[in-house]
C-alpha atoms as a PDB file:
ATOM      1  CA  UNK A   1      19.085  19.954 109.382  1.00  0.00           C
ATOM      2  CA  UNK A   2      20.639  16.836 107.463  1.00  0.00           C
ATOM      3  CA  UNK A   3      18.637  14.188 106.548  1.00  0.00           C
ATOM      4  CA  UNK A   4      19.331  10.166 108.272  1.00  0.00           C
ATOM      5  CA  UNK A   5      18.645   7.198 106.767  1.00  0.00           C
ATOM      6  CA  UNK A   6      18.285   4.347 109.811  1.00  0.00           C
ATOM      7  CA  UNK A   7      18.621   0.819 108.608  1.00  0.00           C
ATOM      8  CA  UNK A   8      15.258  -1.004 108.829  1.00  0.00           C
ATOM      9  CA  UNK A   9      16.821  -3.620 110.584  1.00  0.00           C
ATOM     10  CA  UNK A  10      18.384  -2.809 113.302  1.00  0.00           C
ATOM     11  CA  UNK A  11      17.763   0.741 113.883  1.00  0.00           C
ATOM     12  CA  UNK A  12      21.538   2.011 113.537  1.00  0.00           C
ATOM     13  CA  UNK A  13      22.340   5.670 111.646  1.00  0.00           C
ATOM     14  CA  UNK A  14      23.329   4.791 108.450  1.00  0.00           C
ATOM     15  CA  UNK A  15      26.404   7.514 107.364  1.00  0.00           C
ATOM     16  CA  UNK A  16      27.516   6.718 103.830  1.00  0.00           C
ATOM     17  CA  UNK A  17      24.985   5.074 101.173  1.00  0.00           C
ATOM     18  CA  UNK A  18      26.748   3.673  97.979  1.00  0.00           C
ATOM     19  CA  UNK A  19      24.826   3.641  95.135  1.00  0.00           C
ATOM     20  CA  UNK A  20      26.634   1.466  92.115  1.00  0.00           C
ATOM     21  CA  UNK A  21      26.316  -0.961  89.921  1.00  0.00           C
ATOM     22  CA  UNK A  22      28.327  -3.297  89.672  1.00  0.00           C
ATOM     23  CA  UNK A  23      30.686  -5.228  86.751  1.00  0.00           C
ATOM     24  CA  UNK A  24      27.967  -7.893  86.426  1.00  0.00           C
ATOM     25  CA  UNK A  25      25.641  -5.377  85.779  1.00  0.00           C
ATOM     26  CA  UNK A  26      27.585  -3.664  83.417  1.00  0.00           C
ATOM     27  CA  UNK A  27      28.671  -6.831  81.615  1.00  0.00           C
ATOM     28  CA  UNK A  28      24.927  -7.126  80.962  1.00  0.00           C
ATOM     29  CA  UNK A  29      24.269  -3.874  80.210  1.00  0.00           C
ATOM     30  CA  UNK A  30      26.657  -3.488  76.824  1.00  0.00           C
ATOM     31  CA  UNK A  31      25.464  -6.484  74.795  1.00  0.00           C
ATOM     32  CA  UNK A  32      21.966  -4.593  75.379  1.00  0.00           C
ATOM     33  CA  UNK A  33      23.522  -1.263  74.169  1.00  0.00           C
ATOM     34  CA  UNK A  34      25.727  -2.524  71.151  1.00  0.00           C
ATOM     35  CA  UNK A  35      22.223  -4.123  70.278  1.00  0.00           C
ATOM     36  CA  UNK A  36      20.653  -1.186  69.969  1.00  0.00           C
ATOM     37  CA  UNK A  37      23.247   0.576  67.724  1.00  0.00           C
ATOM     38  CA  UNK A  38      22.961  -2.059  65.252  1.00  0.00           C
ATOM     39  CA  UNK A  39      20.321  -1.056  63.661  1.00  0.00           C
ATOM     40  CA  UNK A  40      21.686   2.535  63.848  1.00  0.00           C
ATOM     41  CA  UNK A  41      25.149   1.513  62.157  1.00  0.00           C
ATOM     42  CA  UNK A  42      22.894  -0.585  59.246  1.00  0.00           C
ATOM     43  CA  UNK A  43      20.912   2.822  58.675  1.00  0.00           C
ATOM     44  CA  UNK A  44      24.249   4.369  58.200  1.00  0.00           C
ATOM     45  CA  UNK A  45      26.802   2.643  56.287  1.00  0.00           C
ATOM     46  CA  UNK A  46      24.727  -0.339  54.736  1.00  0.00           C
ATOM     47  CA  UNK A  47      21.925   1.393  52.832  1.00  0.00           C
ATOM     48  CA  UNK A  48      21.943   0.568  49.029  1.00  0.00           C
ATOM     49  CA  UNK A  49      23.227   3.021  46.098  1.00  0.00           C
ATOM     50  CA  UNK A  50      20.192   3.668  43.898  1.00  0.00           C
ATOM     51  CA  UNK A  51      23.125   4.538  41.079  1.00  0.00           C
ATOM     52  CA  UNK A  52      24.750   0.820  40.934  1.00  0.00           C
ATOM     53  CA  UNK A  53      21.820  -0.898  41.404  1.00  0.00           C
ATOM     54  CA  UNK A  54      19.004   0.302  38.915  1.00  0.00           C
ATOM     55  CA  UNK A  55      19.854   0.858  35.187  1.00  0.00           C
ATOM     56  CA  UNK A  56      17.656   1.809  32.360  1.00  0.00           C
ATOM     57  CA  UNK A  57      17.960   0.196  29.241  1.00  0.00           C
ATOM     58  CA  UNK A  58      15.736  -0.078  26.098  1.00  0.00           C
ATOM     59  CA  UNK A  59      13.876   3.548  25.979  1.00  0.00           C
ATOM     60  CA  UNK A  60      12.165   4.605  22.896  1.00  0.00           C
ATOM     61  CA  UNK A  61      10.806   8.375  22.347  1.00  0.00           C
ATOM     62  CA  UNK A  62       6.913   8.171  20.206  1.00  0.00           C
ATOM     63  CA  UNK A  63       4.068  10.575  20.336  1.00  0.00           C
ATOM     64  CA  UNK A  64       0.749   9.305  20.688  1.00  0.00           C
ATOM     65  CA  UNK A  65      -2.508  11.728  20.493  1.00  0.00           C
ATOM     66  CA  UNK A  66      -0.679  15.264  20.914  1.00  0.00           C
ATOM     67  CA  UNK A  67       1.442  13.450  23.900  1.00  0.00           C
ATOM     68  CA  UNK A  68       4.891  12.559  23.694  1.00  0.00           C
ATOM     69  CA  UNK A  69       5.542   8.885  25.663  1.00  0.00           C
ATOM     70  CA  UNK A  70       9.242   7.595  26.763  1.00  0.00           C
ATOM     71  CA  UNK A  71       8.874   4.108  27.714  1.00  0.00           C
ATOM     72  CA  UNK A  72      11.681   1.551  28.655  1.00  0.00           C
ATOM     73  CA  UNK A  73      13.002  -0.645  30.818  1.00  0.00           C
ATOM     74  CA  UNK A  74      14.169  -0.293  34.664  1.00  0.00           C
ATOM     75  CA  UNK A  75      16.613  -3.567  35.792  1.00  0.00           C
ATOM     76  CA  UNK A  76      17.234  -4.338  39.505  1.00  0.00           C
ATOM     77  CA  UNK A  77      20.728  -5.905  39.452  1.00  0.00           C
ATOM     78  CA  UNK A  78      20.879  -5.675  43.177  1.00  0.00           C
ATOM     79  CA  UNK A  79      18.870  -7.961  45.844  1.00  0.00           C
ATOM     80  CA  UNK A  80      17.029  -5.084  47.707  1.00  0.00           C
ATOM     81  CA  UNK A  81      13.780  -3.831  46.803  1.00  0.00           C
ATOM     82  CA  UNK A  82      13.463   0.004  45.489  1.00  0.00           C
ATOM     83  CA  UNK A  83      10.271   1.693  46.489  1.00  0.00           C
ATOM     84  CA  UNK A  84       9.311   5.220  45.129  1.00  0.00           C
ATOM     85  CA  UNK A  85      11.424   5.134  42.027  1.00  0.00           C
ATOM     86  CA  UNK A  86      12.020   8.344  39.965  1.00  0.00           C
ATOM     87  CA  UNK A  87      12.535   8.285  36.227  1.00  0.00           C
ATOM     88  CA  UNK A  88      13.908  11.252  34.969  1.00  0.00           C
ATOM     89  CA  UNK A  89      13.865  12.111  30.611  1.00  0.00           C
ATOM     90  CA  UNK A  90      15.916  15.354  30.228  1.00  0.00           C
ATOM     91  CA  UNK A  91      16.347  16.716  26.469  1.00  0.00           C
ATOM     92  CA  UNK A  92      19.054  18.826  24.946  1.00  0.00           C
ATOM     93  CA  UNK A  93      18.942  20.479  21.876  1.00  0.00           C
ATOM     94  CA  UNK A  94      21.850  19.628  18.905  1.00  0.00           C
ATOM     95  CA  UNK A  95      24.571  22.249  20.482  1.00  0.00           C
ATOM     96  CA  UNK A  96      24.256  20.331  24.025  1.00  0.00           C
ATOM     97  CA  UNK A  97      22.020  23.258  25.720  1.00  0.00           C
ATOM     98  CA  UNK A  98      18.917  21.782  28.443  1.00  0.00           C
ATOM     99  CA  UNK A  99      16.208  22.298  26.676  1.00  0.00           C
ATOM    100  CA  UNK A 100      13.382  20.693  29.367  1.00  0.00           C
ATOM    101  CA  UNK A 101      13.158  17.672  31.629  1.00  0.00           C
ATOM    102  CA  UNK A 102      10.273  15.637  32.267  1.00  0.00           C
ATOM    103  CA  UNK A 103       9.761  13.361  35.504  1.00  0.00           C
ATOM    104  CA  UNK A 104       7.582  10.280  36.303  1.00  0.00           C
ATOM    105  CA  UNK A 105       6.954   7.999  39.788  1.00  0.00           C
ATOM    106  CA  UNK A 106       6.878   4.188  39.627  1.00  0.00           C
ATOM    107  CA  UNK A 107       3.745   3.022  40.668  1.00  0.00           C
ATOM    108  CA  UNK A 108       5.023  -0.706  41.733  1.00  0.00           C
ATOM    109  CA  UNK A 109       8.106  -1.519  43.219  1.00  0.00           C
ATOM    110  CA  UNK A 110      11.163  -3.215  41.996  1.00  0.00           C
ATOM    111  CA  UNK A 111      12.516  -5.989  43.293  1.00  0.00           C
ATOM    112  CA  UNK A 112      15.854  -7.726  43.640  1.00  0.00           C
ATOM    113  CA  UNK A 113      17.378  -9.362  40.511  1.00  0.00           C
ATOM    114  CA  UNK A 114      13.986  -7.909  38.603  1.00  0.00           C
ATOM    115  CA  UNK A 115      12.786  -5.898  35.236  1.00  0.00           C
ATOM    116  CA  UNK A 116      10.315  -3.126  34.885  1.00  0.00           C
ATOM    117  CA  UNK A 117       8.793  -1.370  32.346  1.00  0.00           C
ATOM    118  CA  UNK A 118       8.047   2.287  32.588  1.00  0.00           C
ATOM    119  CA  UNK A 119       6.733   5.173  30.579  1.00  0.00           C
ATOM    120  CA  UNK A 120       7.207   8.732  30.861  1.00  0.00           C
ATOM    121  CA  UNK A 121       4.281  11.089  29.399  1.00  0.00           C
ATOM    122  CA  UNK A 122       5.025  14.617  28.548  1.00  0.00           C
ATOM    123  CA  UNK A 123       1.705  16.220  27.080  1.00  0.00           C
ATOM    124  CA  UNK A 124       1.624  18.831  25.056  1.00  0.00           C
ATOM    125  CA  UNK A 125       5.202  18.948  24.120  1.00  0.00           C
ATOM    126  CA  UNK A 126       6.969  21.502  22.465  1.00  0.00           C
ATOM    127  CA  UNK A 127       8.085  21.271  18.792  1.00  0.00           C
ATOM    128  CA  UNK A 128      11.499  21.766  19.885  1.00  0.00           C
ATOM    129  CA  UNK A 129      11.005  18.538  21.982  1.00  0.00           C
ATOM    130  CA  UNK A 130       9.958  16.036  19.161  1.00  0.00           C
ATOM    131  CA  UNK A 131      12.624  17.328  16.701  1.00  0.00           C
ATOM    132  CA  UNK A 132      15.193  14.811  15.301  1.00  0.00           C
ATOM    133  CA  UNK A 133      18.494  16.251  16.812  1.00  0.00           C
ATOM    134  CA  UNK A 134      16.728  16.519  19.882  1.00  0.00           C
ATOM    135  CA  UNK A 135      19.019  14.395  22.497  1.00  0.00           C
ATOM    136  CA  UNK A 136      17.379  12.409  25.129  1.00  0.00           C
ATOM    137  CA  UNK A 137      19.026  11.461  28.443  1.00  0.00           C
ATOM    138  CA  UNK A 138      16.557   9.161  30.942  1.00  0.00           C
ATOM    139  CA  UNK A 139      17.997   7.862  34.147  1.00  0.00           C
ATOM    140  CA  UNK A 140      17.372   7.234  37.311  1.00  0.00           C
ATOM    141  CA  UNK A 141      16.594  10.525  39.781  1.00  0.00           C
ATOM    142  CA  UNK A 142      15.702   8.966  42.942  1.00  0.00           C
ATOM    143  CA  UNK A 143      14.273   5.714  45.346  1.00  0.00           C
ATOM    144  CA  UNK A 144      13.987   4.503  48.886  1.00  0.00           C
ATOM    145  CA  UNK A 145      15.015   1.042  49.756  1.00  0.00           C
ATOM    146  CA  UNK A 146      14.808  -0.462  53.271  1.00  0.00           C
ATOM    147  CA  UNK A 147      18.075  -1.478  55.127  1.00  0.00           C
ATOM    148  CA  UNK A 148      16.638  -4.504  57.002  1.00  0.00           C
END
């Protein structure tokens, strides 16, 4: 048993139905689609690099009440706003070796073409840690910025 379609119209037995769109449609149709890979390709290839935009300058190593405080100062050179920022203080002894690392959130944001102050707290530190010769590298670990 096959199925008929009758035209509401006139009655007649309808034998072929052609569904299609057409090239107007389809000339409306891809502005709508490139559109919606826009924000797709900004998501992609125009997010910021944490590493050329935030530097740390200024950071001074003093212990304060049996706690051993980093402090300095974050720059934005870029124009996009980093949210969740990650300071990282790593120390290595004299001969080069990791000794320990110690890591610290931002609790504010930092915005384009702006300075920040942070401080790191490591409590309790060992005596290895506040020695002289002790090398300290801080820098930058991590951050989310938005692309739009």
């Amino acid at each position: 048993m096959r199925a008929k379609m009758k035209c509401s119209n006139c009655g007649a037995e309808m034998s072929n139905l052609n569904m299609s769109w057409g090239w107007k449609h389809l000339l409306i149709m891809v502005p709508i689609l490139l559109l919606g890979f826009f924000p797709l390709l900004k998501l992609t290839f125009f997010k910021g690099d944490i590493a050329t935009e935030l530097s740390i300058s200024d950071t001074q190593k003093r212990s304060h009440e049996g706690r051993m405080e980093i402090v300095g100062l974050i720059t934005n050179s870029g124009s996009r706003t980093w949210t969740g920022v990650t300071i990282e203080a790593e120390f290595f002894d004299a001969t080069g070796a990791f000794i320990d690392e110690a890591t610290e959130y931002l609790r504010t944001d930092v915005t384009g073409k702006a300075e920040e102050h942070f401080k790191v707290t490591v409590t309790n530190p060992s005596p290895v840690l506040t020695a002289p010769d002790t090398k300290m590298v801080v820098k930058v670990a991590g951050g989310r910025t938005s692309p739009f």
